[in-house]
PDB file of N, CA and C in Angstrom:
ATOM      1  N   UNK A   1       0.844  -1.184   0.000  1.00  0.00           N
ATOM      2  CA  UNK A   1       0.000   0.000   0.000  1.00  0.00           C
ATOM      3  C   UNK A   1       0.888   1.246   0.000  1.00  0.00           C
ATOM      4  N   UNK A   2       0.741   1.795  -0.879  1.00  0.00           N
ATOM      5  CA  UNK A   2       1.338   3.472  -1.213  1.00  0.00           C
ATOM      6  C   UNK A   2       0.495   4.420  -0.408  1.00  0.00           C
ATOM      7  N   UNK A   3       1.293   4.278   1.428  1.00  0.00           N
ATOM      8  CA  UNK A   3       0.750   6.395   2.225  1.00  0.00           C
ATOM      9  C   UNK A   3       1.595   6.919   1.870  1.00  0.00           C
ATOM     10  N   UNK A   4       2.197   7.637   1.197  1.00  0.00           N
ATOM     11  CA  UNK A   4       2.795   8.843   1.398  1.00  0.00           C
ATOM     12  C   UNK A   4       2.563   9.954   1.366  1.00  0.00           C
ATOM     13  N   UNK A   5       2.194  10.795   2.337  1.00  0.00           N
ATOM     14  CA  UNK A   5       1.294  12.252   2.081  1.00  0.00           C
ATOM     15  C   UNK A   5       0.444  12.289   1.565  1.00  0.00           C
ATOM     16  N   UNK A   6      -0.640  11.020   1.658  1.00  0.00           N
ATOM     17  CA  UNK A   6      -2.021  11.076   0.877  1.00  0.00           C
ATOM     18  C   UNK A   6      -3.024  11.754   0.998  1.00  0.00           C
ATOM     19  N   UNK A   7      -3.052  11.990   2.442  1.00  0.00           N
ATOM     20  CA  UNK A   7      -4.321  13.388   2.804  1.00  0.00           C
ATOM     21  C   UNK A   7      -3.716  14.667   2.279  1.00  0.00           C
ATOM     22  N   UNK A   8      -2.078  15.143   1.861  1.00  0.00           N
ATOM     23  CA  UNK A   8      -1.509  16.511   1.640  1.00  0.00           C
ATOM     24  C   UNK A   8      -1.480  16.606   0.263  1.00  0.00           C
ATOM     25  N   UNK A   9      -1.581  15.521  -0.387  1.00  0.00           N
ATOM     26  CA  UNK A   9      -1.024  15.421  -1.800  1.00  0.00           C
ATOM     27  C   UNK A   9      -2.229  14.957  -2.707  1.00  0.00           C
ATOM     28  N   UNK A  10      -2.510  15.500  -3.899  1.00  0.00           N
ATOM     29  CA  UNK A  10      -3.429  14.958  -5.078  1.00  0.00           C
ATOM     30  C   UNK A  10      -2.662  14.526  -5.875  1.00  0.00           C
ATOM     31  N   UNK A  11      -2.448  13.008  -6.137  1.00  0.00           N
ATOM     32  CA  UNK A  11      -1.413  12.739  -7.108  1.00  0.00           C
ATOM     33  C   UNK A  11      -1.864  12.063  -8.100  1.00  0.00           C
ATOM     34  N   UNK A  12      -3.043  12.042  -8.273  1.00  0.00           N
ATOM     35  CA  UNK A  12      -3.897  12.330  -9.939  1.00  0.00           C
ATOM     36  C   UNK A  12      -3.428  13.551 -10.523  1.00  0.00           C
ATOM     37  N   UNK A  13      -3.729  14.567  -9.530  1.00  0.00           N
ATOM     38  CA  UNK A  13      -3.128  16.269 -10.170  1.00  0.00           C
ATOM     39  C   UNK A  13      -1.947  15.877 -10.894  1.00  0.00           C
ATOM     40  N   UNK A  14      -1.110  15.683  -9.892  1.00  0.00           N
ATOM     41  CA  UNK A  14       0.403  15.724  -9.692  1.00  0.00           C
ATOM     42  C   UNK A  14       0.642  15.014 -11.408  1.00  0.00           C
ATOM     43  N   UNK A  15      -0.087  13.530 -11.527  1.00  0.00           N
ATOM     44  CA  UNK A  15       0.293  13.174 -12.571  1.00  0.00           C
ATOM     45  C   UNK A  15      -0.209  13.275 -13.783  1.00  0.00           C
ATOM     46  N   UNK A  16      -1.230  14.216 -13.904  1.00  0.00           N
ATOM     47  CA  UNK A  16      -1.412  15.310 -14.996  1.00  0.00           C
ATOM     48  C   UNK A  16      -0.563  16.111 -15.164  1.00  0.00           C
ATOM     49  N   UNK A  17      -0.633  17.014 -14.142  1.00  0.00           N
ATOM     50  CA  UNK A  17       0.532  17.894 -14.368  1.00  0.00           C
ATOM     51  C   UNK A  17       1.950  17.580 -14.986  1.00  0.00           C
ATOM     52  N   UNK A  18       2.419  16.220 -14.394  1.00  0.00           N
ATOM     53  CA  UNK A  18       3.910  16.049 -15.255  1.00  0.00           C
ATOM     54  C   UNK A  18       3.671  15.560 -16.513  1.00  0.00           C
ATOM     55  N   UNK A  19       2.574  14.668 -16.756  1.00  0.00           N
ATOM     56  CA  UNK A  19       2.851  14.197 -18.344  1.00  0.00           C
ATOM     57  C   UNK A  19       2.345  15.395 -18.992  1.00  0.00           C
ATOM     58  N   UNK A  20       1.876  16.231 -18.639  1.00  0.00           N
ATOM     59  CA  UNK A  20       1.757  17.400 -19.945  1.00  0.00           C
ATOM     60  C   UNK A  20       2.810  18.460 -19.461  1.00  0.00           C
ATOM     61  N   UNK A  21       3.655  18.635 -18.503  1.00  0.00           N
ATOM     62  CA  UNK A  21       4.634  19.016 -18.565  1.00  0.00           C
ATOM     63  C   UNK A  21       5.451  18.622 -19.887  1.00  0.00           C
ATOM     64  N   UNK A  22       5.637  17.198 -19.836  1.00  0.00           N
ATOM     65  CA  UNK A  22       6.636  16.555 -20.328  1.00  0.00           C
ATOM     66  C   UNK A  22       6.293  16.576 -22.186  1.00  0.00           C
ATOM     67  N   UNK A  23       4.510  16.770 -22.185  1.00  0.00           N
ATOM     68  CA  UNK A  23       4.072  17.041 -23.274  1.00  0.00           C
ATOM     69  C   UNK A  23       4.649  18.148 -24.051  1.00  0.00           C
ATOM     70  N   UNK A  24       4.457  19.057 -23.302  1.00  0.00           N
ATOM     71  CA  UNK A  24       4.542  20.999 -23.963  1.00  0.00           C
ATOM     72  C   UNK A  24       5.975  20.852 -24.084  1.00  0.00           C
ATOM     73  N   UNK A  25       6.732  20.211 -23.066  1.00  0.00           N
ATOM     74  CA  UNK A  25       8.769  20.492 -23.261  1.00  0.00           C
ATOM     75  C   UNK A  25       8.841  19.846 -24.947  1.00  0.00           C
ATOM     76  N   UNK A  26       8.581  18.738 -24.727  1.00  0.00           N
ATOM     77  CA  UNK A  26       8.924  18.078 -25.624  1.00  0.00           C
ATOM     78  C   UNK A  26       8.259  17.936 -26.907  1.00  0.00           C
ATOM     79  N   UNK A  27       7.043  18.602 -26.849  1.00  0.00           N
ATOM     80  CA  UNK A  27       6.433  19.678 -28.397  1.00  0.00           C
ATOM     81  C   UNK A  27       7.154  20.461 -28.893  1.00  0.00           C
ATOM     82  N   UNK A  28       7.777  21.028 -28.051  1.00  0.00           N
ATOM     83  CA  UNK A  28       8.136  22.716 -28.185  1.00  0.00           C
ATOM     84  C   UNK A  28       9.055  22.397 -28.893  1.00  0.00           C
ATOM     85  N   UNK A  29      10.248  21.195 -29.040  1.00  0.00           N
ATOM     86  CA  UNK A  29      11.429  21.518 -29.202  1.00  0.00           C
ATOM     87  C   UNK A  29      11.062  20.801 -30.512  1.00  0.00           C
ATOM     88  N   UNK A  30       9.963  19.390 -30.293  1.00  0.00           N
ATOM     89  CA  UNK A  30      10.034  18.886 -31.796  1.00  0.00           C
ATOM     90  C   UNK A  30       9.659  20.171 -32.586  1.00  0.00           C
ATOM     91  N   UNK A  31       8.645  21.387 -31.984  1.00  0.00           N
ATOM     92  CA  UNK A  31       7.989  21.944 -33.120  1.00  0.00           C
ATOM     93  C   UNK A  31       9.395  22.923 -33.306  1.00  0.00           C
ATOM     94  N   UNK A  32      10.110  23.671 -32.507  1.00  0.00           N
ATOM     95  CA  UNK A  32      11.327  24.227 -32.470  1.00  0.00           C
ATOM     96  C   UNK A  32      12.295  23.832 -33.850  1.00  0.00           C
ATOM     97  N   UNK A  33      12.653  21.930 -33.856  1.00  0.00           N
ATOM     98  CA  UNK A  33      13.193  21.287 -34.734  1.00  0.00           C
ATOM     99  C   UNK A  33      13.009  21.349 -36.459  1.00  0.00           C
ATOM    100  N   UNK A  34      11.216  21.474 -36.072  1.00  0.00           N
ATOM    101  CA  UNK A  34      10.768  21.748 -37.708  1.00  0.00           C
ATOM    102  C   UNK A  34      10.764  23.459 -38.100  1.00  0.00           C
ATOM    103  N   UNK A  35      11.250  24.029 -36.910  1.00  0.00           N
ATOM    104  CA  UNK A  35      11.230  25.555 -37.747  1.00  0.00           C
ATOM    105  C   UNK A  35      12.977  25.314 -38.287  1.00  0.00           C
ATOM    106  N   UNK A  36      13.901  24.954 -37.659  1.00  0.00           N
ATOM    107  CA  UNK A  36      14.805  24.562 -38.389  1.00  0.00           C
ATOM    108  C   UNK A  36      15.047  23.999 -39.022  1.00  0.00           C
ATOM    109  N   UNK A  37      14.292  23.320 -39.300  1.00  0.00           N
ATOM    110  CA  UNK A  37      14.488  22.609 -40.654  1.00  0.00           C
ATOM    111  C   UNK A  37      13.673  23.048 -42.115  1.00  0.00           C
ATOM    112  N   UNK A  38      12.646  23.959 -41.274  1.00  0.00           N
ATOM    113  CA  UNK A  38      12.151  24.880 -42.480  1.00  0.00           C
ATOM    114  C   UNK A  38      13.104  26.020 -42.800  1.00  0.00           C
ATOM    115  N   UNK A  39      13.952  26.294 -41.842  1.00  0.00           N
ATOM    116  CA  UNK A  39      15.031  27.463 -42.361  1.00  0.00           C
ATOM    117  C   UNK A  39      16.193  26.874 -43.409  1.00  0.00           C
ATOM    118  N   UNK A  40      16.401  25.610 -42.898  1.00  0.00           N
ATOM    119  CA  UNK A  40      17.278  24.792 -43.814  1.00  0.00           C
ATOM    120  C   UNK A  40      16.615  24.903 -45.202  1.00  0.00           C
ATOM    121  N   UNK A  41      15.507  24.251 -45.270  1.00  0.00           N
ATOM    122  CA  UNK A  41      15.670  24.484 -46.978  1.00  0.00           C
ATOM    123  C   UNK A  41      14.573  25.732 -47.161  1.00  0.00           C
ATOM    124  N   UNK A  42      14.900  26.772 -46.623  1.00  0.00           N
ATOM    125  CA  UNK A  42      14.514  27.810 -46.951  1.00  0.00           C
ATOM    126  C   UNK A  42      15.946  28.661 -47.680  1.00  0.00           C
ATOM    127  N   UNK A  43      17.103  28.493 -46.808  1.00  0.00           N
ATOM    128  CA  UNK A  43      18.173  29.048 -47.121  1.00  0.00           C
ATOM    129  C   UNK A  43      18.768  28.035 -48.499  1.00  0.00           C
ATOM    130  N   UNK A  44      18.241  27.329 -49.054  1.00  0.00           N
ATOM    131  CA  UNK A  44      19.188  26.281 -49.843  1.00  0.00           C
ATOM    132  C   UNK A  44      19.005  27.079 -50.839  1.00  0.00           C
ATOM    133  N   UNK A  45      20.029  27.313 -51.800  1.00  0.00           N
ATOM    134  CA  UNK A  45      19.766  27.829 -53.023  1.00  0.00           C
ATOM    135  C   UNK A  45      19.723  27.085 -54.600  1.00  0.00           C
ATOM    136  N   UNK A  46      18.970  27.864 -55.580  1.00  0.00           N
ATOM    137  CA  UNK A  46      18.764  27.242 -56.548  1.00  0.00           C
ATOM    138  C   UNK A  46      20.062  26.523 -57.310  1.00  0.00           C
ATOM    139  N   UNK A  47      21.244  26.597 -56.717  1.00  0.00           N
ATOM    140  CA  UNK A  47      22.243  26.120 -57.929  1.00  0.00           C
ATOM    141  C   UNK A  47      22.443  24.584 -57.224  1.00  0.00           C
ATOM    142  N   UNK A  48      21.793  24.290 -55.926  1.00  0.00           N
ATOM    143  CA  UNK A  48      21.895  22.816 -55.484  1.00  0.00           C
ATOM    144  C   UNK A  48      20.473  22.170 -55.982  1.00  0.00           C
ATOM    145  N   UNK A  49      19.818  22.673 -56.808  1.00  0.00           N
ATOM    146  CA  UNK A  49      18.552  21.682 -57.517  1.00  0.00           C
ATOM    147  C   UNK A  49      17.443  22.033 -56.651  1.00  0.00           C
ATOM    148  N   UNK A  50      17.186  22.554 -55.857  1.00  0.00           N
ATOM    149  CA  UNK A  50      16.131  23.072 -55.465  1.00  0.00           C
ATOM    150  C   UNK A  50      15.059  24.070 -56.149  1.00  0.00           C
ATOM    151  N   UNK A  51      14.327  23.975 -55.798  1.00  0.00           N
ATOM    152  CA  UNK A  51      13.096  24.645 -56.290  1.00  0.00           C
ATOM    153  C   UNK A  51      12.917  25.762 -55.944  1.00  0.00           C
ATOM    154  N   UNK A  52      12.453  27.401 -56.274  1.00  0.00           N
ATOM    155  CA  UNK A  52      11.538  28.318 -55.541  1.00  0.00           C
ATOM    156  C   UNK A  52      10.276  28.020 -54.811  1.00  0.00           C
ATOM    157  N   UNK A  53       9.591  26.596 -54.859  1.00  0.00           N
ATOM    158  CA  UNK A  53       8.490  26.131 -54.329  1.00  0.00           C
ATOM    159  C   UNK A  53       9.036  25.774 -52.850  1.00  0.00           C
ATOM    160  N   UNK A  54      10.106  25.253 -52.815  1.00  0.00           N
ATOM    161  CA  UNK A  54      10.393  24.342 -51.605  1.00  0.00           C
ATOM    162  C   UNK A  54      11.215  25.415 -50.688  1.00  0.00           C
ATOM    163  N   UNK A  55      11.280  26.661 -51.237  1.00  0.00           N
ATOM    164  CA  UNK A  55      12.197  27.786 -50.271  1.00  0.00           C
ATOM    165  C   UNK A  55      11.088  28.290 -49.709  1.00  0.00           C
ATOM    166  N   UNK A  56       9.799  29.058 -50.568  1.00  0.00           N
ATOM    167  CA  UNK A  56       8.759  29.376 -50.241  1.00  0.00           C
ATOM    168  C   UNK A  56       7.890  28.444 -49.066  1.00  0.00           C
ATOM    169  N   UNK A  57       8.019  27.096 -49.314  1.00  0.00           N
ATOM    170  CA  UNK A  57       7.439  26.111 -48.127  1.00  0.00           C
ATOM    171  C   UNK A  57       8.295  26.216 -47.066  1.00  0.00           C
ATOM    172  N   UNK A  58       9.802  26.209 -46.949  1.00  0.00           N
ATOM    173  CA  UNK A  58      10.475  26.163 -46.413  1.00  0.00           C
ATOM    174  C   UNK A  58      10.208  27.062 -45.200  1.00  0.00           C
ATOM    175  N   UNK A  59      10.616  28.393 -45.363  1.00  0.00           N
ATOM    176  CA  UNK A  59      10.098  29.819 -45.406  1.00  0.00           C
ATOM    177  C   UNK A  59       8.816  29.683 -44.619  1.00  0.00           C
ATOM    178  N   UNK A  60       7.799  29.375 -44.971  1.00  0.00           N
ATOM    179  CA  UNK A  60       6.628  29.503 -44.616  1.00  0.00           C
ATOM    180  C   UNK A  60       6.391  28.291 -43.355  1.00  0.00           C
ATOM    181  N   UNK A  61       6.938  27.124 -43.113  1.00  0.00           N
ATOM    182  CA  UNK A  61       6.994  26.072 -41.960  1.00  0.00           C
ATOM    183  C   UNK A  61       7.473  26.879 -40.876  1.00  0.00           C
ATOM    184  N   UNK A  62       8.653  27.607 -41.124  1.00  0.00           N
ATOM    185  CA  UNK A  62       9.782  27.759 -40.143  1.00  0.00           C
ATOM    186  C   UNK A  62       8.900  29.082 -40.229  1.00  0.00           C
ATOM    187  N   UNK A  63       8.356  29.871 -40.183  1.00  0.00           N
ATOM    188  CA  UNK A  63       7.219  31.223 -39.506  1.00  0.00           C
ATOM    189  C   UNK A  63       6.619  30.658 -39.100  1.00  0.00           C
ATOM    190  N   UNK A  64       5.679  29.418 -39.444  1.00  0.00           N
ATOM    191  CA  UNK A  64       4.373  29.079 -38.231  1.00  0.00           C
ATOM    192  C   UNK A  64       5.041  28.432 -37.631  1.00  0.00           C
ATOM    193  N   UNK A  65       6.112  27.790 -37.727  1.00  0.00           N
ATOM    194  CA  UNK A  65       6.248  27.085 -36.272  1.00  0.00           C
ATOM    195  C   UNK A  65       7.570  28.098 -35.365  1.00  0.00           C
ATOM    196  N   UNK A  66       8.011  29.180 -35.717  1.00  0.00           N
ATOM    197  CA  UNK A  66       8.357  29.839 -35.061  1.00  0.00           C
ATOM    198  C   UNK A  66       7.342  30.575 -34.233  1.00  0.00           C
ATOM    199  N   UNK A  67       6.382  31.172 -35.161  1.00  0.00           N
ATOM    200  CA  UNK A  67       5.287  31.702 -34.100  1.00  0.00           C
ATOM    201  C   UNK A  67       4.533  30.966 -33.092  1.00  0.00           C
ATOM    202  N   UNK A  68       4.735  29.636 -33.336  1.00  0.00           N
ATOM    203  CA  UNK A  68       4.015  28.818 -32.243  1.00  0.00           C
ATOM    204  C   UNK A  68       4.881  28.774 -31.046  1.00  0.00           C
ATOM    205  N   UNK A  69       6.319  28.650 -31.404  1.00  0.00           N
ATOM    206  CA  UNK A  69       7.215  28.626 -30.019  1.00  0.00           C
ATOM    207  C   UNK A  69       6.981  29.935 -29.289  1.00  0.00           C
ATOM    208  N   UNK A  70       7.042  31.273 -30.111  1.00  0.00           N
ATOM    209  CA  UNK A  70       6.685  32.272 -29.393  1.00  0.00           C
ATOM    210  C   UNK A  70       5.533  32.255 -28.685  1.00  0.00           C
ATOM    211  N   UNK A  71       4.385  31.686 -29.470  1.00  0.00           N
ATOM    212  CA  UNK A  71       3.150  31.723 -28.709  1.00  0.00           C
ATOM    213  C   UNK A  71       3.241  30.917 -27.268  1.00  0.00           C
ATOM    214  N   UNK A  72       3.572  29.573 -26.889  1.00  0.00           N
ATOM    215  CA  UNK A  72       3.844  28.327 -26.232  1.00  0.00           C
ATOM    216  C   UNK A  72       4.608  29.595 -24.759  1.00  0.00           C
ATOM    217  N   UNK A  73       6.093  30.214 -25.656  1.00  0.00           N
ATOM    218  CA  UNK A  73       6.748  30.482 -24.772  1.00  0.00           C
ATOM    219  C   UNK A  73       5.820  31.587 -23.773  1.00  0.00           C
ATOM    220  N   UNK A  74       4.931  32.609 -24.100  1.00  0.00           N
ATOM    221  CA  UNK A  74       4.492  33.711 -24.159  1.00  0.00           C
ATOM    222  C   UNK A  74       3.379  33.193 -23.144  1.00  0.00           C
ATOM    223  N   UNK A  75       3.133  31.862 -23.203  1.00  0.00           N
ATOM    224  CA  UNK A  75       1.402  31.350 -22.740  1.00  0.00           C
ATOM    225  C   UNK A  75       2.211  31.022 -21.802  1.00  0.00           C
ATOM    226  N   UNK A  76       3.363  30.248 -21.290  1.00  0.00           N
ATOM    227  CA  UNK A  76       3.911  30.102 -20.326  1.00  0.00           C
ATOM    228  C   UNK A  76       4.149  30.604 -18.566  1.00  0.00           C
ATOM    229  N   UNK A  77       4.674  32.162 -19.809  1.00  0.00           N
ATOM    230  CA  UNK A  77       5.238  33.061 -18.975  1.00  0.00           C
ATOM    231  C   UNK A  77       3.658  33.530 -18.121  1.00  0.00           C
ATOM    232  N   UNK A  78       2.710  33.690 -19.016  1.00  0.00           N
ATOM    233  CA  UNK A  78       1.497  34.612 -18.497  1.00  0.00           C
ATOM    234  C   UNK A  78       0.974  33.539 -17.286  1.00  0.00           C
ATOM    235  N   UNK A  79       1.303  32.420 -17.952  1.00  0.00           N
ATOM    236  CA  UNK A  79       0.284  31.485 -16.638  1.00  0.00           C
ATOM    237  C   UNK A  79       1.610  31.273 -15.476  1.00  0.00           C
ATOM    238  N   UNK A  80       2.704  31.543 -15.348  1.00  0.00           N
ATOM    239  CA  UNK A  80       3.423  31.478 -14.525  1.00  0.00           C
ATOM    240  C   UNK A  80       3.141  32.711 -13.224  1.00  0.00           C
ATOM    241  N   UNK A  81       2.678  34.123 -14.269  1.00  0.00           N
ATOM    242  CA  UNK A  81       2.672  35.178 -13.725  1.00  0.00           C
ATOM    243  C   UNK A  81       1.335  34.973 -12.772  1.00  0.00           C
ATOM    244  N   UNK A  82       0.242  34.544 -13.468  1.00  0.00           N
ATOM    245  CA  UNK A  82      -1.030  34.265 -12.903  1.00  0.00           C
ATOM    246  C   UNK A  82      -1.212  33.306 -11.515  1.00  0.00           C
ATOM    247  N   UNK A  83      -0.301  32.645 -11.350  1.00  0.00           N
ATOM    248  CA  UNK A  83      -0.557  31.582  -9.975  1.00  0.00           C
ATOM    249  C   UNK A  83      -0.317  31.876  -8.760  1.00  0.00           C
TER     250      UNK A  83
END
């Protein structure tokens, strides 16, 4: 039988709270990953066989998922401020 601080502690909460901790960290960086890699072939230029289609996609991944890290980071901070 598991007492440990069971009348002080909600550890249903507790274990919400960490797996979507562990959720948002580890979104952030995959979504982080694909803005770099939208900068990658955003920066590639046409004399390596690339396309103007795939700079333009490129380009355009790595803004929404930059704005999402900003957003993520930004929603963070406010609910940090709020508690």
């Amino acid at each position: 039988m598991f007492v440990l601080a069971s009348p002080l502690v909600d550890w249903s909460a507790i274990w919400k709270i960490c797996l979507m901790a562990l959720a948002a960290g580890a979104g952030t960086v995959v979504i982080f990953g694909f803005m770099l890699l939208g900068l990658k072939f955003a920066g590639t230029s046409e004399a390596h066989g690339t396309q103007g289609g795939s700079r333009v996609g490129g380009l355009a991944v790595a803004v929404l998922c930059g704005g999402i890290c900003i957003g993520i980071i930004v929603l963070g901070i406010y609910a940090m401020t709020q508690k």
